[in-house]
PDB file of N, CA and C in Angstrom:
ATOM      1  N   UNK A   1     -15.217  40.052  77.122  1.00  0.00           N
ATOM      2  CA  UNK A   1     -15.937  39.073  76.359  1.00  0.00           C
ATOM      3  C   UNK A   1     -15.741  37.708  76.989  1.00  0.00           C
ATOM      4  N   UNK A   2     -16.628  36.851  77.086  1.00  0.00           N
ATOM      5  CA  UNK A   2     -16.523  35.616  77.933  1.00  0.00           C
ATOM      6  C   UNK A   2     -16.333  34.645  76.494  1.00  0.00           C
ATOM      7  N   UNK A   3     -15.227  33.861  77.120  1.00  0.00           N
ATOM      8  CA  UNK A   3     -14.802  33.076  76.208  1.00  0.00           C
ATOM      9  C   UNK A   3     -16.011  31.428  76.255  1.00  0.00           C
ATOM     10  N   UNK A   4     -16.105  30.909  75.515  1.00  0.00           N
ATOM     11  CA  UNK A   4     -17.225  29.460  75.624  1.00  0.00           C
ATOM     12  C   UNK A   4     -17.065  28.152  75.152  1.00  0.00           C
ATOM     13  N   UNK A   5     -16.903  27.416  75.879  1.00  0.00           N
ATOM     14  CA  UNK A   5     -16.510  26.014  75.029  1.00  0.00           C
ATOM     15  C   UNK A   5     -17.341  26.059  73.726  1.00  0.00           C
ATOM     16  N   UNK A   6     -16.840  26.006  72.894  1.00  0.00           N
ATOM     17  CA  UNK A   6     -17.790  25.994  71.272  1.00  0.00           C
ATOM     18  C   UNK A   6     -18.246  24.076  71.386  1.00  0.00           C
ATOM     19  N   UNK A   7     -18.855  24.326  70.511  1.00  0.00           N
ATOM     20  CA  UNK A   7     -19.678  23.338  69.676  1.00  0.00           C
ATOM     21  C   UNK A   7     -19.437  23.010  68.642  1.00  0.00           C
ATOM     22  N   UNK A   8     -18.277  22.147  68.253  1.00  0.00           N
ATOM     23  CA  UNK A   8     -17.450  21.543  67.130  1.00  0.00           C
ATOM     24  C   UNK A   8     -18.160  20.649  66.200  1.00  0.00           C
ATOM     25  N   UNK A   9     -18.872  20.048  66.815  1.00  0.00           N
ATOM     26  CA  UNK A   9     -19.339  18.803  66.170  1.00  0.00           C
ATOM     27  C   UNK A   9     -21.334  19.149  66.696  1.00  0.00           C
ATOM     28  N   UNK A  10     -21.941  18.731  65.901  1.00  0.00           N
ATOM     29  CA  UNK A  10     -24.100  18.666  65.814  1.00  0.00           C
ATOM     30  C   UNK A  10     -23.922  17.983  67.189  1.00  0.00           C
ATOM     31  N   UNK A  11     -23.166  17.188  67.423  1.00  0.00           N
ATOM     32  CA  UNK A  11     -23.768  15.944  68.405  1.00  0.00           C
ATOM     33  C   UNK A  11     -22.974  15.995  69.605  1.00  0.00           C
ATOM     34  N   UNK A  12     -22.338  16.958  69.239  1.00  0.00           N
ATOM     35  CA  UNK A  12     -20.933  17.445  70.877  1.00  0.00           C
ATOM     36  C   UNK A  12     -21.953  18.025  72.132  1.00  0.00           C
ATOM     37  N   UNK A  13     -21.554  17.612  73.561  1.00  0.00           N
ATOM     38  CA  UNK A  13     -22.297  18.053  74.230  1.00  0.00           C
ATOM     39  C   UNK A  13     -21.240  18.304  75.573  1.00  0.00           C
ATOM     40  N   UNK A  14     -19.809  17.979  75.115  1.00  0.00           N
ATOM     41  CA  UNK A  14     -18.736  18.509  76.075  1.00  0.00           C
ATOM     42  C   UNK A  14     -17.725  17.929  75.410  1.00  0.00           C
ATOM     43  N   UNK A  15     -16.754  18.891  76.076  1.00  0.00           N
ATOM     44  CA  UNK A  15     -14.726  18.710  75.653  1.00  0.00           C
ATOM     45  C   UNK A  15     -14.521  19.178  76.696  1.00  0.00           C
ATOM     46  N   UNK A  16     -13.087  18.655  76.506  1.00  0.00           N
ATOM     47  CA  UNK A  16     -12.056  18.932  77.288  1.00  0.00           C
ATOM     48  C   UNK A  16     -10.928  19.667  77.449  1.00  0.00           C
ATOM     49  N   UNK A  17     -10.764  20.711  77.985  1.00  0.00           N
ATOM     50  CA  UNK A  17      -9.453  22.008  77.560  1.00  0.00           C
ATOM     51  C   UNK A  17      -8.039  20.626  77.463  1.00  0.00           C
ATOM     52  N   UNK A  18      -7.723  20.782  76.785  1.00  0.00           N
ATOM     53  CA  UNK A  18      -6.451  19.827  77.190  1.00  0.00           C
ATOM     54  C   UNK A  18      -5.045  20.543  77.447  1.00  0.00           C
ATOM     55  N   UNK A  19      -5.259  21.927  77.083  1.00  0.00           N
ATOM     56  CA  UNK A  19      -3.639  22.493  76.995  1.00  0.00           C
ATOM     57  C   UNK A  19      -4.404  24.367  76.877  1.00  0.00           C
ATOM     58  N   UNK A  20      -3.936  25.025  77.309  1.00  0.00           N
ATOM     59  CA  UNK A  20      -3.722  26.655  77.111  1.00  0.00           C
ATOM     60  C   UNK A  20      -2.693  27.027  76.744  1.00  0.00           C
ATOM     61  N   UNK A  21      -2.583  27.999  75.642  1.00  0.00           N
ATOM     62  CA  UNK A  21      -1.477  28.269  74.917  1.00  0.00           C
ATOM     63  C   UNK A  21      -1.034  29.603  75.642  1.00  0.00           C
ATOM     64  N   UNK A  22      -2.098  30.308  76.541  1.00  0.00           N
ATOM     65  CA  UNK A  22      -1.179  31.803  77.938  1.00  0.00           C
ATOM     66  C   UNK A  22      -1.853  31.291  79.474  1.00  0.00           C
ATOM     67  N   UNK A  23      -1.152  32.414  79.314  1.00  0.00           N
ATOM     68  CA  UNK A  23      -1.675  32.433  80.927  1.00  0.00           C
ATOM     69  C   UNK A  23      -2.390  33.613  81.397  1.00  0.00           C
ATOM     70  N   UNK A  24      -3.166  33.568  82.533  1.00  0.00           N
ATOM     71  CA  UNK A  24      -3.592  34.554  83.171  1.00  0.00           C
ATOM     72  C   UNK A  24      -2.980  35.675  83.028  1.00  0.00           C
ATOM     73  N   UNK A  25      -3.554  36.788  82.647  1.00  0.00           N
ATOM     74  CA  UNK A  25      -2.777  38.047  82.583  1.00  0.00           C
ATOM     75  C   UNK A  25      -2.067  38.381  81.592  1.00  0.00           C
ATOM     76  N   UNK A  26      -1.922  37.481  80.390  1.00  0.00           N
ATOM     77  CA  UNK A  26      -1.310  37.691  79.484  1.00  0.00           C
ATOM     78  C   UNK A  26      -2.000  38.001  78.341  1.00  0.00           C
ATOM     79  N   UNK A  27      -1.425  38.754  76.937  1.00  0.00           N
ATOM     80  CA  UNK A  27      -2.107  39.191  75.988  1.00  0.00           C
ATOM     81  C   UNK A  27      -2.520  37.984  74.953  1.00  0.00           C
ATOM     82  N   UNK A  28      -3.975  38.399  74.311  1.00  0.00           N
ATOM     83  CA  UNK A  28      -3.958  36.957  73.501  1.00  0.00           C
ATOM     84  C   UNK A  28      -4.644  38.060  72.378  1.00  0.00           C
ATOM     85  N   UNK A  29      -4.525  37.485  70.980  1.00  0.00           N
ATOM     86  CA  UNK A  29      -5.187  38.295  69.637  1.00  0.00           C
ATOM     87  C   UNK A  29      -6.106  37.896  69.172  1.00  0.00           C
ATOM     88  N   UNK A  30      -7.234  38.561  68.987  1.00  0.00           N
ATOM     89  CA  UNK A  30      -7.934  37.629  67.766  1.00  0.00           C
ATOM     90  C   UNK A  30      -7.057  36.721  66.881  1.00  0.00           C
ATOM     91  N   UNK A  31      -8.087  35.476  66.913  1.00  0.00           N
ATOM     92  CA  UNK A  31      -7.198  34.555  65.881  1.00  0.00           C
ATOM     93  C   UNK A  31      -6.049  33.844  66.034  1.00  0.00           C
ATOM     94  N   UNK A  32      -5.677  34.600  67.390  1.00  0.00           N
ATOM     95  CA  UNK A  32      -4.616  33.526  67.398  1.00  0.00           C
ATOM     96  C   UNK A  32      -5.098  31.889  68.417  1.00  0.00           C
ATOM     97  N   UNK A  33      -3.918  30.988  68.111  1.00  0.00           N
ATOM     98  CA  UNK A  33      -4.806  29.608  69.240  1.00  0.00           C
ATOM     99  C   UNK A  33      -4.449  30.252  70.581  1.00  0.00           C
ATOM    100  N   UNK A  34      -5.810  29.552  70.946  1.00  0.00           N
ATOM    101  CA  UNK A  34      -5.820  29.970  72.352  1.00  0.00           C
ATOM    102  C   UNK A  34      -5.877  28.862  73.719  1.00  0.00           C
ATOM    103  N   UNK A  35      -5.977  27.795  73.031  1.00  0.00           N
ATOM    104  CA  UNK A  35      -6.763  26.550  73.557  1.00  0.00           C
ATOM    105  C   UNK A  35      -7.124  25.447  72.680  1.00  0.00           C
ATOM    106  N   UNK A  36      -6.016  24.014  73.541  1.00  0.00           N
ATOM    107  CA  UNK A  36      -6.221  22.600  72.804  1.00  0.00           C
ATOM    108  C   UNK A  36      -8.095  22.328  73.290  1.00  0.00           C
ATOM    109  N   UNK A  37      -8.721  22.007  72.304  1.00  0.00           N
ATOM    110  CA  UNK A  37     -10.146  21.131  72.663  1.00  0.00           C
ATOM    111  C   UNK A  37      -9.562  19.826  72.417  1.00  0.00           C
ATOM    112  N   UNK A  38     -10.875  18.510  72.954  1.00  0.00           N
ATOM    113  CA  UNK A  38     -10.976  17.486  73.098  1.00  0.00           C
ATOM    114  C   UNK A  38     -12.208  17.095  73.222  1.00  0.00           C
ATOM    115  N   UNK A  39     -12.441  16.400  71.631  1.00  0.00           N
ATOM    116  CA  UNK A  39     -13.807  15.734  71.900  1.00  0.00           C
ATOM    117  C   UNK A  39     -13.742  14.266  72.145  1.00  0.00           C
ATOM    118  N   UNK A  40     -14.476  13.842  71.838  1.00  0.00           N
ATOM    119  CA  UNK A  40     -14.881  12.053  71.538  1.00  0.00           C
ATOM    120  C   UNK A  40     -13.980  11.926  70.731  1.00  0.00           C
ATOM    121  N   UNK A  41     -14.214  12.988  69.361  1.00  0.00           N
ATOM    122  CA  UNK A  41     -14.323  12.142  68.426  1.00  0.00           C
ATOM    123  C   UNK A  41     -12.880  13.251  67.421  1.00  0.00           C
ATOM    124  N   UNK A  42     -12.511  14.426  67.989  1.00  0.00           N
ATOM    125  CA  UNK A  42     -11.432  15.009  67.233  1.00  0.00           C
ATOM    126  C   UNK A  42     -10.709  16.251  68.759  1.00  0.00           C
ATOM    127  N   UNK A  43      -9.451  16.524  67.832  1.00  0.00           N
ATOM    128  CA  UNK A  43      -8.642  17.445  69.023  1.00  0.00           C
ATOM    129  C   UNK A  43      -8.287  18.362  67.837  1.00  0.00           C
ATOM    130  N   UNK A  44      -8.537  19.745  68.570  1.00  0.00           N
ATOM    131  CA  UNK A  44      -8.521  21.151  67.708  1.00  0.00           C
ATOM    132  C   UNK A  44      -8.161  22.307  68.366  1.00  0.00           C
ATOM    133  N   UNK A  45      -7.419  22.866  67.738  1.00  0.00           N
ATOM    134  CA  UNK A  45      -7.212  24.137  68.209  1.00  0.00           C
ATOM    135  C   UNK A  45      -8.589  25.542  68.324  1.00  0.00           C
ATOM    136  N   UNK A  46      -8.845  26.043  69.307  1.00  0.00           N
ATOM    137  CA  UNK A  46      -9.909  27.321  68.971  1.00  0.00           C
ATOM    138  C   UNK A  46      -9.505  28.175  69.206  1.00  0.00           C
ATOM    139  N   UNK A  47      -9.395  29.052  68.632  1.00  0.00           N
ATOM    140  CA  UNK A  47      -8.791  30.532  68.346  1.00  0.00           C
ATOM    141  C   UNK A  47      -9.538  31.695  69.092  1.00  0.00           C
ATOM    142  N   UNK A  48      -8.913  32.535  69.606  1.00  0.00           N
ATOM    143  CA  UNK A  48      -9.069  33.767  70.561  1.00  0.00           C
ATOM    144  C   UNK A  48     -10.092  34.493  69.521  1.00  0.00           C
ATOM    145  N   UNK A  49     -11.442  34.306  70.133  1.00  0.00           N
ATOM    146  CA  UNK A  49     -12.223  35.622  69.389  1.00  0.00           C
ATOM    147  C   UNK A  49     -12.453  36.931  70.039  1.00  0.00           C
ATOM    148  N   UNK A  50     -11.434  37.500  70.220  1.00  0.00           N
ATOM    149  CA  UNK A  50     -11.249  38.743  70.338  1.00  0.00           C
ATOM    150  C   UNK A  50      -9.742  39.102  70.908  1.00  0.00           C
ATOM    151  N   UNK A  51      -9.349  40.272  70.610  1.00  0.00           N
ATOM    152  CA  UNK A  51      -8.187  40.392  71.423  1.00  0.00           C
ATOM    153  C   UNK A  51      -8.031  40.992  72.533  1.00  0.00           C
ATOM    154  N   UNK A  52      -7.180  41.234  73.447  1.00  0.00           N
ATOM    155  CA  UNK A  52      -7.518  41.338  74.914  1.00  0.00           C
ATOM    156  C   UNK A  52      -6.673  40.530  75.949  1.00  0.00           C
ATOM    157  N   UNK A  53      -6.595  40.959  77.711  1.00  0.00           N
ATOM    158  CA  UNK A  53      -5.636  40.144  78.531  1.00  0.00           C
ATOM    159  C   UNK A  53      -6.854  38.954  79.090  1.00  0.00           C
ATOM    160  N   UNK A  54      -6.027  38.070  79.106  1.00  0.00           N
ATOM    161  CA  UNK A  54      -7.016  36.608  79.611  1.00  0.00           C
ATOM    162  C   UNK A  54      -7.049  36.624  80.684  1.00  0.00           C
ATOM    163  N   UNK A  55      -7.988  35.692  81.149  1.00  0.00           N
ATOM    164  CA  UNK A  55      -8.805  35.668  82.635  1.00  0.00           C
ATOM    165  C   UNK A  55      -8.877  34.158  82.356  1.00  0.00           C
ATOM    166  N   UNK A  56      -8.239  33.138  82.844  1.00  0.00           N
ATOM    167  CA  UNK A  56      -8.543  31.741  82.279  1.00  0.00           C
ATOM    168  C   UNK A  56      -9.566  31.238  83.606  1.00  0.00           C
ATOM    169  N   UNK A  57     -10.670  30.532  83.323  1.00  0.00           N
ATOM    170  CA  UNK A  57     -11.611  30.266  84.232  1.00  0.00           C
ATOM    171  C   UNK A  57     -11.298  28.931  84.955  1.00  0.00           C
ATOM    172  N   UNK A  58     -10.960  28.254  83.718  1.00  0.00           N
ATOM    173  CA  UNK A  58     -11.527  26.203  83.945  1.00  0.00           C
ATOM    174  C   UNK A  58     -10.326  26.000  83.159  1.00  0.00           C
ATOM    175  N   UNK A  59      -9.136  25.314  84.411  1.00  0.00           N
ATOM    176  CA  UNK A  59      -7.959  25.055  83.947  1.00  0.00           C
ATOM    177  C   UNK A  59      -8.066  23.664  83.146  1.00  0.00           C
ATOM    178  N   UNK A  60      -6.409  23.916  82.304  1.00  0.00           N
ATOM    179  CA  UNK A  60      -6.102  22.400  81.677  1.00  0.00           C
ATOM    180  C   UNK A  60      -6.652  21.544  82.029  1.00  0.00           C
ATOM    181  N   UNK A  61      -7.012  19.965  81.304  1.00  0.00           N
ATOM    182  CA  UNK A  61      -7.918  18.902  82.069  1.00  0.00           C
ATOM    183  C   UNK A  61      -9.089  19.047  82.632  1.00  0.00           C
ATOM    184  N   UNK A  62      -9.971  20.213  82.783  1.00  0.00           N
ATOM    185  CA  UNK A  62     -11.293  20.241  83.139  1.00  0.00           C
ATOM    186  C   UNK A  62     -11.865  19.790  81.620  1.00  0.00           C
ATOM    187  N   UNK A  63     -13.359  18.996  81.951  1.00  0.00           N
ATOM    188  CA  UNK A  63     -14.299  18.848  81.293  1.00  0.00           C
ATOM    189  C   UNK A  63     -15.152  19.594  81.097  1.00  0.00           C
ATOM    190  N   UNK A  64     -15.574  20.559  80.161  1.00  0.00           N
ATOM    191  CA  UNK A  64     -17.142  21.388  80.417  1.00  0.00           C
ATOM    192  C   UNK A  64     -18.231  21.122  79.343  1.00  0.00           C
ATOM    193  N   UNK A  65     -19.278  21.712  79.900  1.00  0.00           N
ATOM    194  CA  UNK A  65     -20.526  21.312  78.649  1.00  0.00           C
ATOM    195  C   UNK A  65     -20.139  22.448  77.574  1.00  0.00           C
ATOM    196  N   UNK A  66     -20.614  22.193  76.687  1.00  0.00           N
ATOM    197  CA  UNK A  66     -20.925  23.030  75.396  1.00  0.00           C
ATOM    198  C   UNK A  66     -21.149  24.544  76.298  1.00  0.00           C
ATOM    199  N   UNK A  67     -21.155  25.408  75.558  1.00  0.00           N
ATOM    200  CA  UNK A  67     -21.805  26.725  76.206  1.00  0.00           C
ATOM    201  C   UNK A  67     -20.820  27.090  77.425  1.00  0.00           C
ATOM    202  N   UNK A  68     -20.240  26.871  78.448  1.00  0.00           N
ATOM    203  CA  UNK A  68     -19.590  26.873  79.696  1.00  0.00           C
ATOM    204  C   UNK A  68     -18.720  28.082  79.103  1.00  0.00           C
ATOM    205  N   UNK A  69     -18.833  28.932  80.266  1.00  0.00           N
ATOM    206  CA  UNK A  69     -17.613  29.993  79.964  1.00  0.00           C
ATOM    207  C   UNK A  69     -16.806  29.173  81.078  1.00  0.00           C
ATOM    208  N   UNK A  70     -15.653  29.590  79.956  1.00  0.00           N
ATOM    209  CA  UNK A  70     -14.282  28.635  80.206  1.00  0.00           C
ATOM    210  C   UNK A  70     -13.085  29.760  80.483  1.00  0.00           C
ATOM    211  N   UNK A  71     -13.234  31.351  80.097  1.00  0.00           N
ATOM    212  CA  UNK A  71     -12.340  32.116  80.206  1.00  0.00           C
ATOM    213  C   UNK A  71     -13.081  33.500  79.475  1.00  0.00           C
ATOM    214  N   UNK A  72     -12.338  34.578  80.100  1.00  0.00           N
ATOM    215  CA  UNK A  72     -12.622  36.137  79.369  1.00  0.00           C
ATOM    216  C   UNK A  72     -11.740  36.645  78.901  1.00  0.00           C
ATOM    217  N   UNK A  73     -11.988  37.494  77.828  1.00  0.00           N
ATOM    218  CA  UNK A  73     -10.366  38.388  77.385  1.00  0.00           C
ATOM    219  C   UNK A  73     -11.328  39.847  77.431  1.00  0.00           C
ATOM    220  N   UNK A  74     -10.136  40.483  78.336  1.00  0.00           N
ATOM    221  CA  UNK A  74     -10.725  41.770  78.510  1.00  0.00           C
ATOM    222  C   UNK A  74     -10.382  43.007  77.343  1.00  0.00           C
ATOM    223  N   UNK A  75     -11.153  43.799  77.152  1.00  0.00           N
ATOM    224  CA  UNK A  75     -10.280  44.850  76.260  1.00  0.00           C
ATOM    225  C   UNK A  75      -8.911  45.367  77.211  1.00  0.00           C
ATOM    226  N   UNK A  76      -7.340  45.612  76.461  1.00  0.00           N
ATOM    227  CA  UNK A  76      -6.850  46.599  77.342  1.00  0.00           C
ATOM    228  C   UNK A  76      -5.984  47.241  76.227  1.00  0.00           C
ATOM    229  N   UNK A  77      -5.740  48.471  76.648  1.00  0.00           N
ATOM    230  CA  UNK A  77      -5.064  49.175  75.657  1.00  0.00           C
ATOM    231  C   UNK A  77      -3.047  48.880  75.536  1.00  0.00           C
ATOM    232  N   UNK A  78      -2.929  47.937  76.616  1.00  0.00           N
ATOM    233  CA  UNK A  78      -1.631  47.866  76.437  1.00  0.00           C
ATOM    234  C   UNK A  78      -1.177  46.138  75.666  1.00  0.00           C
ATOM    235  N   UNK A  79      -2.074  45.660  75.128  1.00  0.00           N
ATOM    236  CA  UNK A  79      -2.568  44.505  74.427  1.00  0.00           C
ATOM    237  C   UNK A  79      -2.740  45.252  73.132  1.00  0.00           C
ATOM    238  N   UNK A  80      -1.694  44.916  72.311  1.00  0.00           N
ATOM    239  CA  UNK A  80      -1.879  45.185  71.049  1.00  0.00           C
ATOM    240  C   UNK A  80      -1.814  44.042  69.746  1.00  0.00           C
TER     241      UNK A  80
END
């Protein structure tokens, strides 16, 4: 599943990863945080929608647009 900078705010049109809570290769859960955002105008945690090992795309401190896959979490069976 490709992970996507969300769209926090009507009028957001990019953030900024500011922090990753794993790393490459590591297990992440649905629901759990997965990633500091950074808008203009607020800083939020977004939560792993799905569970699965990460593939982080667009490290800490990158800027991306709305929509941008930013990372994947793959299914694996040793990710529980």
């Amino acid at each position: 599943m490709d992970v996507i900078l969300p769209r926090i705010d009507p009028e957001m049109t990019e953030g900024t990863i500011v922090k990753w809570y794993k790393k490459t290769g590591e297990c992440v859960k649905k629901g759990e945080a997965l990633f500091v955002l950074e808008t203009g105008k607020v800083t939020v945690d977004i939560e792993a929608p799905e569970s699965g090992k990460l593939t982080i795309i667009m490290d800490a401190g990158t800027t991306a647009s709305v929509g941008t896959v930013i990372a994947r979490i793959d299914p694996d069976p040793g990710c529980v």
